[in-house]
N, C-alpha and C. Protein backbone atom coordinates (compact mmCIF):
# COMPACT_ATOMS: atom_id res chain seq x y z
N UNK A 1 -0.30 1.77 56.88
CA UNK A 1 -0.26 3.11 56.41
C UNK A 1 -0.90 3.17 55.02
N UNK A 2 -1.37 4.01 54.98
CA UNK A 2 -2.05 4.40 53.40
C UNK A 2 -1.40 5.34 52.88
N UNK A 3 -1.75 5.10 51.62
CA UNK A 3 -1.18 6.64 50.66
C UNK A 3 -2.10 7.12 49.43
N UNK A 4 -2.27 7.82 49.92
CA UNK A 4 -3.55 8.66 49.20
C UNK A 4 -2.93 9.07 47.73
N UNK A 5 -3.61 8.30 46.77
CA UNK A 5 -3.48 8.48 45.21
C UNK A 5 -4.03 9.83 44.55
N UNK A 6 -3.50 10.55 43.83
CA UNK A 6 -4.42 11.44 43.13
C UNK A 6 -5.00 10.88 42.10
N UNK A 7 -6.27 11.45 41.61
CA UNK A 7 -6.43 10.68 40.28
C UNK A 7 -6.26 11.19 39.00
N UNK A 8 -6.10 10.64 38.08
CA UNK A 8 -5.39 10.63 36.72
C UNK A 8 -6.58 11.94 36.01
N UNK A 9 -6.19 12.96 36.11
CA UNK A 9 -6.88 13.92 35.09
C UNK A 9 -7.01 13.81 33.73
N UNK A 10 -8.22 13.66 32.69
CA UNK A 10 -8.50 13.19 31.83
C UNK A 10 -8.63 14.60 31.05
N UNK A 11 -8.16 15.38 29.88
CA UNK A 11 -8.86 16.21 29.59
C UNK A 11 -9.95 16.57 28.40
N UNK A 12 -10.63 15.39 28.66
CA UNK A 12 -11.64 15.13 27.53
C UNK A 12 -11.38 14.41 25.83
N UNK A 13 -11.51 14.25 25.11
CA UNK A 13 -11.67 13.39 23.69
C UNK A 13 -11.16 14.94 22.64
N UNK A 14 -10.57 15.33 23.18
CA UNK A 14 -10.76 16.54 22.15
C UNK A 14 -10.33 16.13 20.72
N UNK A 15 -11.20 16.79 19.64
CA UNK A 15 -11.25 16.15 18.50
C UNK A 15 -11.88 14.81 17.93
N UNK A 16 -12.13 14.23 18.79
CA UNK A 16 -12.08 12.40 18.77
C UNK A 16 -13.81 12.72 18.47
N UNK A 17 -14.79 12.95 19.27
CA UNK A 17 -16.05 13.24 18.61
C UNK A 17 -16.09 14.67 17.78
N UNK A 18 -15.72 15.60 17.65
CA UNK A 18 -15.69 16.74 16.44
C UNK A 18 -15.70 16.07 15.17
N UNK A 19 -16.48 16.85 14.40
CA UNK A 19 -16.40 16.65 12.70
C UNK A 19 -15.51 16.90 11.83
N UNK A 20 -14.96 18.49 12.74
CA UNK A 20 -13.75 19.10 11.88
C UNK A 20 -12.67 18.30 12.41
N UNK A 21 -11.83 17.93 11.19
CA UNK A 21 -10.31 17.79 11.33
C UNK A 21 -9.49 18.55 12.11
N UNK A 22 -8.82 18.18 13.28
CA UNK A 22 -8.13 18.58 13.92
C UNK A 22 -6.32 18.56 13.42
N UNK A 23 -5.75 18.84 13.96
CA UNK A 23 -4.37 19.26 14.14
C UNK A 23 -3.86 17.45 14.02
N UNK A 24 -3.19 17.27 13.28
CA UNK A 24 -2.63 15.59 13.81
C UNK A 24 -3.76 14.48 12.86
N UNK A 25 -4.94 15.01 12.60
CA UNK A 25 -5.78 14.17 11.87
C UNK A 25 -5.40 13.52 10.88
N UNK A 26 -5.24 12.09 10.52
CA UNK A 26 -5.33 11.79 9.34
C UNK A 26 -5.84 11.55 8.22
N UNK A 27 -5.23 11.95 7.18
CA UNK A 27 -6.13 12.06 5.69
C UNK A 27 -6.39 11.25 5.57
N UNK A 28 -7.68 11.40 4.53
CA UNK A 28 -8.51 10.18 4.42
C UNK A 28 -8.11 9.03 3.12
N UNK A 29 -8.65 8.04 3.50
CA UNK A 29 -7.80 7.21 3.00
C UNK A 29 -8.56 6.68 1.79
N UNK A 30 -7.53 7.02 0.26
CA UNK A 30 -8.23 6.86 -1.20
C UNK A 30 -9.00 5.46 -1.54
N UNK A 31 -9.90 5.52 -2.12
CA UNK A 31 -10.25 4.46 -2.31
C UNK A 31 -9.86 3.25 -2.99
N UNK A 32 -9.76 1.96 -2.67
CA UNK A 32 -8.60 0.85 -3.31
C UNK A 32 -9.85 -0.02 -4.06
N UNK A 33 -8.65 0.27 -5.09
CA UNK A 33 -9.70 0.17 -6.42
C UNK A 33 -9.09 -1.78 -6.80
N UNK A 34 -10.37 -2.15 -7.40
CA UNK A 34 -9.69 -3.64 -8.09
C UNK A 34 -8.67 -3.76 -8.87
N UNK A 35 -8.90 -5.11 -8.86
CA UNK A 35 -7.43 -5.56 -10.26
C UNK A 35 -8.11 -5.17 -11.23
N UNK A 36 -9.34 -5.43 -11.42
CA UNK A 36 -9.85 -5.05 -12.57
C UNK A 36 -9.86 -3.55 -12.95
N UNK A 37 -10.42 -2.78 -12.25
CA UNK A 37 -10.12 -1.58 -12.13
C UNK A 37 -8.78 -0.85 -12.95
N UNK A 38 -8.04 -1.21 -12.57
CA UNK A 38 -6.58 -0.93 -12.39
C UNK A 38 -5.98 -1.36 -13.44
N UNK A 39 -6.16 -2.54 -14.40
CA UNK A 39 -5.77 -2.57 -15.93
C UNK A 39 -6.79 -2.58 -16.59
N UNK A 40 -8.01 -2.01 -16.48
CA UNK A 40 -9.16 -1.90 -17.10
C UNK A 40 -8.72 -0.43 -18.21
N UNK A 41 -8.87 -1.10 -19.69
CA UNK A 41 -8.55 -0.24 -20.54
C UNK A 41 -6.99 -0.07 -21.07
N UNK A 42 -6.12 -0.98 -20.17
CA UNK A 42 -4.54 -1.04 -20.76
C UNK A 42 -4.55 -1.69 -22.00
N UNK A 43 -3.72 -0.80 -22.44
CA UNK A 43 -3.70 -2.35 -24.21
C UNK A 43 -2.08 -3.22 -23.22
N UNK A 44 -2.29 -3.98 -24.13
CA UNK A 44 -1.18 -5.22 -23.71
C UNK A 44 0.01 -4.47 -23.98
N UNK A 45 0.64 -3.36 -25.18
CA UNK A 45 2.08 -3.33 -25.13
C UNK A 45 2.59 -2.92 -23.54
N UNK A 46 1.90 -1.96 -22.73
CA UNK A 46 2.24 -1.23 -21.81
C UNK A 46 2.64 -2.18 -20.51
N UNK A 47 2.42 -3.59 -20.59
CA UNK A 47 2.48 -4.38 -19.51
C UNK A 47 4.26 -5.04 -19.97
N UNK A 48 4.93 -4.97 -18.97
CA UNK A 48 6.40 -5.29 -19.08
C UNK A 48 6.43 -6.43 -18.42
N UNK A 49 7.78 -7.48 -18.72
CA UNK A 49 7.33 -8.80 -18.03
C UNK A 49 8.60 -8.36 -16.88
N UNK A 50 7.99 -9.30 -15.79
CA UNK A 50 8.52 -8.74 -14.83
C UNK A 50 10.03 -9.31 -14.75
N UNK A 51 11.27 -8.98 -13.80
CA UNK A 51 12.24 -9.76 -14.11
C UNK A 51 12.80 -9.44 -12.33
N UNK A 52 13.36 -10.04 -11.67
CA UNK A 52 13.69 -9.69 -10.35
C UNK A 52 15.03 -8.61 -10.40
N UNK A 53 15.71 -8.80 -11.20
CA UNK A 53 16.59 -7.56 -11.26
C UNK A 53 16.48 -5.93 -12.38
N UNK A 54 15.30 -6.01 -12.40
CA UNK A 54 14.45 -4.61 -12.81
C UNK A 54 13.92 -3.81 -11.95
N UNK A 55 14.13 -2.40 -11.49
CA UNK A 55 13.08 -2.19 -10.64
C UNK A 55 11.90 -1.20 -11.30
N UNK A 56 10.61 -1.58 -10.75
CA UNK A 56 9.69 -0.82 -10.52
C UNK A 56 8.80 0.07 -9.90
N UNK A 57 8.69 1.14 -10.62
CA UNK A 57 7.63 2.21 -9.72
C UNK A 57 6.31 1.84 -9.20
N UNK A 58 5.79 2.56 -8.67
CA UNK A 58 3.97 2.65 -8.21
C UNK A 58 3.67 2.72 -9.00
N UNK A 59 2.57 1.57 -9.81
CA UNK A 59 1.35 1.69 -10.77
C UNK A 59 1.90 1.17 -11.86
N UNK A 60 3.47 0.84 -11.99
CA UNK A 60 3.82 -0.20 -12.97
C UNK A 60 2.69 -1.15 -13.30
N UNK A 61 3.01 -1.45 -14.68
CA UNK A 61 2.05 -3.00 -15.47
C UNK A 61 3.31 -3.89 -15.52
N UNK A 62 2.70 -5.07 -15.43
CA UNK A 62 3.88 -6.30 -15.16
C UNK A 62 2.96 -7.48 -15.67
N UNK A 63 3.57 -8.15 -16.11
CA UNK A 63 3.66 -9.82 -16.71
C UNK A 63 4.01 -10.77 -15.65
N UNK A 64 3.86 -11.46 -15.17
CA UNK A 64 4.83 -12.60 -14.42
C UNK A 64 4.27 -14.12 -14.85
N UNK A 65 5.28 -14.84 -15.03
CA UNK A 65 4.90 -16.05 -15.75
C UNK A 65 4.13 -16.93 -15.21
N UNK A 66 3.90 -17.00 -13.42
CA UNK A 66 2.65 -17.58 -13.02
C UNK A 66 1.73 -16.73 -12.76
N UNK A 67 1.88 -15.83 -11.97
CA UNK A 67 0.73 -14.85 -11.83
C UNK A 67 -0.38 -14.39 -13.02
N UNK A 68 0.24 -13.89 -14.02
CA UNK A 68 -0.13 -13.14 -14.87
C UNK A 68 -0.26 -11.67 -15.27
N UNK A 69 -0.87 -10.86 -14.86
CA UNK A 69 -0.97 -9.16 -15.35
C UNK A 69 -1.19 -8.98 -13.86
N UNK A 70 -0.58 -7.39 -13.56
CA UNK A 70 -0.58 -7.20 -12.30
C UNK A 70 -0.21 -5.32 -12.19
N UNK A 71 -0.65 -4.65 -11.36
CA UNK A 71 -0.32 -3.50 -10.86
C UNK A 71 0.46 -3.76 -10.06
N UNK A 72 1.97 -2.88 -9.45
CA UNK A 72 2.57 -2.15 -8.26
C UNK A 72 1.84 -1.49 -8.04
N UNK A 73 1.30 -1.66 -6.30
CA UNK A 73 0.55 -1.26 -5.27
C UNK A 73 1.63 -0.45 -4.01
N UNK A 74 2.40 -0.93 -4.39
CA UNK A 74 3.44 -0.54 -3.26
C UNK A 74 5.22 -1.06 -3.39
N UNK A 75 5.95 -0.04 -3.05
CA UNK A 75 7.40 -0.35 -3.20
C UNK A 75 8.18 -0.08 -2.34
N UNK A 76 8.90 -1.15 -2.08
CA UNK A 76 9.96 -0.89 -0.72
C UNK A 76 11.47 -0.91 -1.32
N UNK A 77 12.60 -0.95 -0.68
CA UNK A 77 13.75 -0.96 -1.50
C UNK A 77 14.21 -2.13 -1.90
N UNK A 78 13.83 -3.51 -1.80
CA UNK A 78 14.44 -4.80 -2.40
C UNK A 78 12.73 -5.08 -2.55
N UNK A 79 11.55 -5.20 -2.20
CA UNK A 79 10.60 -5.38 -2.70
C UNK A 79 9.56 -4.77 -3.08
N UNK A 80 8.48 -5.48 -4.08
CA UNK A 80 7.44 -4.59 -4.61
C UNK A 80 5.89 -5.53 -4.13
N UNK A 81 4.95 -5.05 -3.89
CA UNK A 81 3.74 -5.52 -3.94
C UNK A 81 3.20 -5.24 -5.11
N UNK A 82 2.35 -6.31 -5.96
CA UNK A 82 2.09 -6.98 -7.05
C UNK A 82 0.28 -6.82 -6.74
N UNK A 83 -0.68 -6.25 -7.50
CA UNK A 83 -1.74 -6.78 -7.39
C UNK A 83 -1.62 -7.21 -8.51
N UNK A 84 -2.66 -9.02 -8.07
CA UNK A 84 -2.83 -9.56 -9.12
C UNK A 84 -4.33 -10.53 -9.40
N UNK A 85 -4.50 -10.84 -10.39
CA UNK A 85 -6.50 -10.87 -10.02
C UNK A 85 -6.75 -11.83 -8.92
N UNK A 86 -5.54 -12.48 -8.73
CA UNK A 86 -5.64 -13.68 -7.81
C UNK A 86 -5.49 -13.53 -6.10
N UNK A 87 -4.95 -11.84 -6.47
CA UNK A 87 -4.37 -10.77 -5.00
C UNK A 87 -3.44 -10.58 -4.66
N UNK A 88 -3.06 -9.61 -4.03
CA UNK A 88 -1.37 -9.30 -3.53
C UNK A 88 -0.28 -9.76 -3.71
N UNK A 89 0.71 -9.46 -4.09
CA UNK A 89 1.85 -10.68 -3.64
C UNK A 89 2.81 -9.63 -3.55
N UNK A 90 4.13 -9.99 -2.63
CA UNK A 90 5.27 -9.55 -2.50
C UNK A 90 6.17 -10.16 -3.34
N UNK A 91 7.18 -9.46 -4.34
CA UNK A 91 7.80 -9.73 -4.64
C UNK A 91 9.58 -9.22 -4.72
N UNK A 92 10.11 -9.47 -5.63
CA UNK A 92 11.59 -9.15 -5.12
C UNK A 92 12.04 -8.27 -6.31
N UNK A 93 12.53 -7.34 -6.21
CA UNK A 93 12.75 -6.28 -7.36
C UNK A 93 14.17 -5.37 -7.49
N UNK A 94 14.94 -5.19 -8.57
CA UNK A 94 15.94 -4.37 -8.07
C UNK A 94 17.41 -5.02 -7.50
N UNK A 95 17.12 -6.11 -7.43
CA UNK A 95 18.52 -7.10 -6.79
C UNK A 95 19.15 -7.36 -7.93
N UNK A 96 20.79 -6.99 -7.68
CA UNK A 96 22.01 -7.22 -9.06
C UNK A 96 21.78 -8.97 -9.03
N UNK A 97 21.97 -9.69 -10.28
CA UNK A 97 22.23 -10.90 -10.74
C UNK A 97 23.84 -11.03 -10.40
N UNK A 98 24.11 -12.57 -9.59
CA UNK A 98 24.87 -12.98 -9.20
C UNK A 98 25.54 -13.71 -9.91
């Protein structure tokens, strides 16, 4: 016996080749600038040394004793991403001392 399939109706790419931004589109994404970039022009007081039970915002300046000078790129609730000239790092931020 057979059984006759219908086939899967497609209703085209809509949006997907258009120029204009559609409904659901995502914004475009800012340009990610260097390390250099990014403390280019800081004087040194503004850079804080970092400490694991401090927390920090987006775009914080930080010290860390191996790394060195670094932007927050990103913050989660127990960690922060660190650019640093050497690149990224996750670190730990905001946790009470035991």
């Amino acid at each position: 016996m057979s059984i006759k399939r219908t086939k899967q109706r497609s209703f085209g790419s809509r949006g997907k080749d258009s120029e204009e931004p559609g409904f659901g589109s995502p914004k475009p994404a800012e340009p990610v600038k260097t390390w250099a970039e990014l403390i280019e022009g800081r004087p040194e007081e503004s850079f804080v040394p970092y400490a694991m039970a401090s927390t920090f915002p987006k775009g914080a300046l930080i010290v860390h004793a191996k790394f060195g000078k670094g932007v927050v790129i990103g913050v989660e609730p127990s960690r922060i991403e660190v650019l640093f000239e050497e690149g990224a790092k996750k670190l730990g931020h905001g946790q009470p001392q035991s």
